[in-house]
C-alpha atoms as a PDB file:
ATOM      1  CA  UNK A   1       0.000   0.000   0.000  1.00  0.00           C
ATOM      2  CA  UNK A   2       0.951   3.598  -0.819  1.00  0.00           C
ATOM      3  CA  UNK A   3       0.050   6.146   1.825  1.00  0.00           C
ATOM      4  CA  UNK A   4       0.815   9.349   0.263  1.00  0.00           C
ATOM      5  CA  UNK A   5      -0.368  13.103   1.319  1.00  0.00           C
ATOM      6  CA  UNK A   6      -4.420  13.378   0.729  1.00  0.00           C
ATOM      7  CA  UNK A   7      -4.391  17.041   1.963  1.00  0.00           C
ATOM      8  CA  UNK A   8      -2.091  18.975   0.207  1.00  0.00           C
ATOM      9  CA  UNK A   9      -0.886  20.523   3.209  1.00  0.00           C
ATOM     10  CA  UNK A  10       2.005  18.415   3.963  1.00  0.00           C
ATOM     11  CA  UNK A  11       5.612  18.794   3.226  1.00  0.00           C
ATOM     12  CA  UNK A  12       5.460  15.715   0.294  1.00  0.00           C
ATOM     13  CA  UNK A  13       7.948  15.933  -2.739  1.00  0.00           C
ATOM     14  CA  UNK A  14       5.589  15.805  -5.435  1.00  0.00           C
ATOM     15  CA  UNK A  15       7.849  14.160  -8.228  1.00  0.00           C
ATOM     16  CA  UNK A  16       8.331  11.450  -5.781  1.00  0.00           C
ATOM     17  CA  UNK A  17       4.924  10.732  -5.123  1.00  0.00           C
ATOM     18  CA  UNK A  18       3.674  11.219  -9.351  1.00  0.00           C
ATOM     19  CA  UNK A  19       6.412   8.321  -9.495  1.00  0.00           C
ATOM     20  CA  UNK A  20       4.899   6.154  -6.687  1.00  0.00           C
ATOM     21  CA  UNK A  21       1.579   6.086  -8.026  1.00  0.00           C
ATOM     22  CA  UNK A  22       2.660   6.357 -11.479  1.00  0.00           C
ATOM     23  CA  UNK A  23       4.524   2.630 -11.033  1.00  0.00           C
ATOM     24  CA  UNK A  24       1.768   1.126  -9.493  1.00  0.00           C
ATOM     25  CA  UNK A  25      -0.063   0.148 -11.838  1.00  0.00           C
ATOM     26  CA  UNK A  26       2.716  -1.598 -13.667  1.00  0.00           C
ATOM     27  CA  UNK A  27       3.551  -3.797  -9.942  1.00  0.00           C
ATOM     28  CA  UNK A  28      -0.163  -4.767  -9.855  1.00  0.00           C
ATOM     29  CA  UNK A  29       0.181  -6.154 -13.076  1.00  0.00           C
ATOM     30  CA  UNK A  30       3.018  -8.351 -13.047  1.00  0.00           C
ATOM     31  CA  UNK A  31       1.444  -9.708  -9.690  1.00  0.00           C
ATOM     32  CA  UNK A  32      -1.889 -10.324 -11.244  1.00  0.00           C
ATOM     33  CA  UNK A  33      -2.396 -13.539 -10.931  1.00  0.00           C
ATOM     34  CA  UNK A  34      -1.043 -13.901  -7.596  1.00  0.00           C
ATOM     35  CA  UNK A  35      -3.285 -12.688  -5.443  1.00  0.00           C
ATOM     36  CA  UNK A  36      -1.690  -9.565  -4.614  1.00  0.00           C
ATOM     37  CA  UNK A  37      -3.276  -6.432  -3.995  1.00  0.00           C
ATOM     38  CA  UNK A  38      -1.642  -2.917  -4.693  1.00  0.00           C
ATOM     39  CA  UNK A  39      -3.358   0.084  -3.062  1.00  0.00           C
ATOM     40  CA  UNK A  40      -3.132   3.747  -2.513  1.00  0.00           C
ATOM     41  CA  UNK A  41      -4.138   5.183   0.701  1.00  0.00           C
ATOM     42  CA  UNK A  42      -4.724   9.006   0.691  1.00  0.00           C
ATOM     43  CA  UNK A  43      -3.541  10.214   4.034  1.00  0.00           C
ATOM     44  CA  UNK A  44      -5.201  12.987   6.478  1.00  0.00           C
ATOM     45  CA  UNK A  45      -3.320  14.948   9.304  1.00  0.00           C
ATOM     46  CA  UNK A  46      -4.070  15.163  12.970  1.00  0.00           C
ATOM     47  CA  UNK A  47      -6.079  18.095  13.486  1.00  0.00           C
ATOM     48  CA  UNK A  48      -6.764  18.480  10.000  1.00  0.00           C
ATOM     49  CA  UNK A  49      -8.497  14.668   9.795  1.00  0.00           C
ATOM     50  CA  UNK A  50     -11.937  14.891  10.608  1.00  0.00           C
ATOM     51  CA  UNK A  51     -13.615  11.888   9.859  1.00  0.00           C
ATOM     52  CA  UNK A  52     -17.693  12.925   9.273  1.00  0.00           C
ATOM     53  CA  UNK A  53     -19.673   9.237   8.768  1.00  0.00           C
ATOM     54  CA  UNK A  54     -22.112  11.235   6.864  1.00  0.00           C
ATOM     55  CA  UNK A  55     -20.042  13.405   4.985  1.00  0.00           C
ATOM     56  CA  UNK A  56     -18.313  11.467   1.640  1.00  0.00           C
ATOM     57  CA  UNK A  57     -15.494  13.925   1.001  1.00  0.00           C
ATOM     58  CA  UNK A  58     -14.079  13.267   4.699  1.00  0.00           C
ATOM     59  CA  UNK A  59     -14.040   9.549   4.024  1.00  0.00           C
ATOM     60  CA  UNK A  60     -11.698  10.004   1.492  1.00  0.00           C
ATOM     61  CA  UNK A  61      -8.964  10.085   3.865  1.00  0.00           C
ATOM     62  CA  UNK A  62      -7.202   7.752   5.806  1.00  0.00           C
ATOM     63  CA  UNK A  63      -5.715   8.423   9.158  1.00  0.00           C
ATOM     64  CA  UNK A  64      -2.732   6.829   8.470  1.00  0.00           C
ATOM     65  CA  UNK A  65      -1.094   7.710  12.443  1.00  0.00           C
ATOM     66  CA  UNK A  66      -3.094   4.865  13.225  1.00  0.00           C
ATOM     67  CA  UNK A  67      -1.942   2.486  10.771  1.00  0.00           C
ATOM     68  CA  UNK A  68       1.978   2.864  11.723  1.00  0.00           C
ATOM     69  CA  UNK A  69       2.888   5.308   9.154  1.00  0.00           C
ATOM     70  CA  UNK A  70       5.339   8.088  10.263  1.00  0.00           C
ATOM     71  CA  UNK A  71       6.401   9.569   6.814  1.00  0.00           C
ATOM     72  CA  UNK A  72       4.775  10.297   3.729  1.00  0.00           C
ATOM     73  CA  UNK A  73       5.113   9.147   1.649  1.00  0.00           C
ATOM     74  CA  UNK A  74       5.211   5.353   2.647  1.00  0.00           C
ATOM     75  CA  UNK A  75       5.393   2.265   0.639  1.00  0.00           C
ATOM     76  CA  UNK A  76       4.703  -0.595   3.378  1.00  0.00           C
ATOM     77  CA  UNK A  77       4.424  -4.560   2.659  1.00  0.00           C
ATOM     78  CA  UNK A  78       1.671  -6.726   3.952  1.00  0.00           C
ATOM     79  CA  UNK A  79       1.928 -10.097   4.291  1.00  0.00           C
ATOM     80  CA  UNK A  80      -1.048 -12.299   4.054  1.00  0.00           C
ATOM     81  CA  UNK A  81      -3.562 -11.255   7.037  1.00  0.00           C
ATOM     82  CA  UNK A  82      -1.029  -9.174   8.067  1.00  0.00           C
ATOM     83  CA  UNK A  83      -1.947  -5.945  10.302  1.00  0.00           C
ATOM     84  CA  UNK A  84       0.678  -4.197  10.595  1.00  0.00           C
ATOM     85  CA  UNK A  85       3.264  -3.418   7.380  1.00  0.00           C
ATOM     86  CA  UNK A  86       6.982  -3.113   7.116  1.00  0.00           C
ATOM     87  CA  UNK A  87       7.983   0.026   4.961  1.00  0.00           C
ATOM     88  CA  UNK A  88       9.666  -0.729   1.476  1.00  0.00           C
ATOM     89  CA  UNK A  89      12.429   2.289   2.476  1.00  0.00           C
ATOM     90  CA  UNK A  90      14.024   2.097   5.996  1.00  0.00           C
ATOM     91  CA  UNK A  91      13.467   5.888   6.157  1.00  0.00           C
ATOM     92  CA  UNK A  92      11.733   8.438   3.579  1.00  0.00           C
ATOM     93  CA  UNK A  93      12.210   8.259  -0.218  1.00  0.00           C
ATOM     94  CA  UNK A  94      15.320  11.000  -0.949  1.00  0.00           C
ATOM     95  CA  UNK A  95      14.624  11.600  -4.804  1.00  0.00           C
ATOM     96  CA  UNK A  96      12.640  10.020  -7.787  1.00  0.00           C
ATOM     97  CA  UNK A  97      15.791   7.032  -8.061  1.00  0.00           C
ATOM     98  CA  UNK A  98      14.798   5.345  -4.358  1.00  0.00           C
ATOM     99  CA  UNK A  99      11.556   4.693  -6.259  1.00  0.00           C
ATOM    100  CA  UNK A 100      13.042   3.047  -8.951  1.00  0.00           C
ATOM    101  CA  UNK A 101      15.753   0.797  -6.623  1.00  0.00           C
ATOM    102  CA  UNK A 102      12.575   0.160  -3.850  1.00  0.00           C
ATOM    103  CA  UNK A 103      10.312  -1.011  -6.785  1.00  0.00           C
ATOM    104  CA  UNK A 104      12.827  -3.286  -8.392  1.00  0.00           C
ATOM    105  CA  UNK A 105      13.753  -4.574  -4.329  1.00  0.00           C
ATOM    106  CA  UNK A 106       9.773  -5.288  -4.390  1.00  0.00           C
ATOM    107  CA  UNK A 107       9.398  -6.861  -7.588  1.00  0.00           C
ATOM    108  CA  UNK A 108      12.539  -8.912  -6.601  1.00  0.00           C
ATOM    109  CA  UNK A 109      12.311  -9.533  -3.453  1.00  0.00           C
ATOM    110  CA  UNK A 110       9.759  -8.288  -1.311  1.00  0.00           C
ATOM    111  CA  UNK A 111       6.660 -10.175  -2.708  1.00  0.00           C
ATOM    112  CA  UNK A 112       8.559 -13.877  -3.211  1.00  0.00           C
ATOM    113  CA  UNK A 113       9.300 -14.051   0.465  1.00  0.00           C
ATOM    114  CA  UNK A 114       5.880 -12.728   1.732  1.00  0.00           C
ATOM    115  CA  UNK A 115       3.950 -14.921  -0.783  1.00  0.00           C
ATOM    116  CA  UNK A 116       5.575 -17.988  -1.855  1.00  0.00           C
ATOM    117  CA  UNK A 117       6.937 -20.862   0.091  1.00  0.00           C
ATOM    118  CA  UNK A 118      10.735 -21.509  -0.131  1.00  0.00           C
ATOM    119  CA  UNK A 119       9.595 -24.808  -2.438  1.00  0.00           C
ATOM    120  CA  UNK A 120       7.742 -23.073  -4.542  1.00  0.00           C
ATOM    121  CA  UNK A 121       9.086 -21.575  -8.125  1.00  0.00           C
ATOM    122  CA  UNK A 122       8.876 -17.830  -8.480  1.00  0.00           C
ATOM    123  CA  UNK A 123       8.986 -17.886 -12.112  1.00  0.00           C
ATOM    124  CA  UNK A 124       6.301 -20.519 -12.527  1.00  0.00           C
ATOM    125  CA  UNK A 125       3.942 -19.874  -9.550  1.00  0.00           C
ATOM    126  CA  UNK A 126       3.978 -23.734  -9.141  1.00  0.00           C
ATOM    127  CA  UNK A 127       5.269 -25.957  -6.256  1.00  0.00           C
END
């Protein structure tokens, strides 16, 4: 899941997030037909979240505090019924290339070991 700024109002490099959710789509389709969901999550801030049941345009943000983000934006990893994620980056994404090397660590990496066993064949998706 992405969490990236919702508001507007925080201190977000933009370029870096256009190239987050500009690569997205491309990671949920080479996972496909595994079973593995890619998601954006449009954060709100502190005071400035003010969730309103009745009110649509409120709903459109996530509180992410709650969700263990402390940067935005966030790439985090969720295993299967996983609650809590672990964060692509160790700390916040620096310029456009730590998008690049943290999607290629994903597509290499990250996914196998959350979703396959160590028997099963990447490549093939079969045991």
């Amino acid at each position: 899941v992405a969490y990236v700024d919702g508001t507007g109002k925080g201190d977000t490099n933009a370029e870096i997030v256009e190239a987050i959710t500009n690569s997205l789509p491309g990671v949920a389709h080479r996972f496909l037909d595994d079973d593995v969901y890619v998601g954006i999550a449009r954060c709100g801030y502190g005071d400035e979240y003010d969730l309103d049941e009745d009110d649509a345009e409120s709903q459109k943000y996530v509180d992410c505090s709650k969700l263990g983000v402390s940067w935005l934006p966030d790439v985090k990893i969720y295993g299967v019924n996983d609650k809590e994620g672990v964060s692509l980056l160790r700390g916040q994404f620096g310029d456009v290339r730590d998008v690049q090397i943290g999607k290629t660590h994903l597509n290499r990496n990250c996914v196998p070991s959350f979703f396959f066993s160590p028997t099963q064949n990447f490549e093939t998706n079969s045991a």
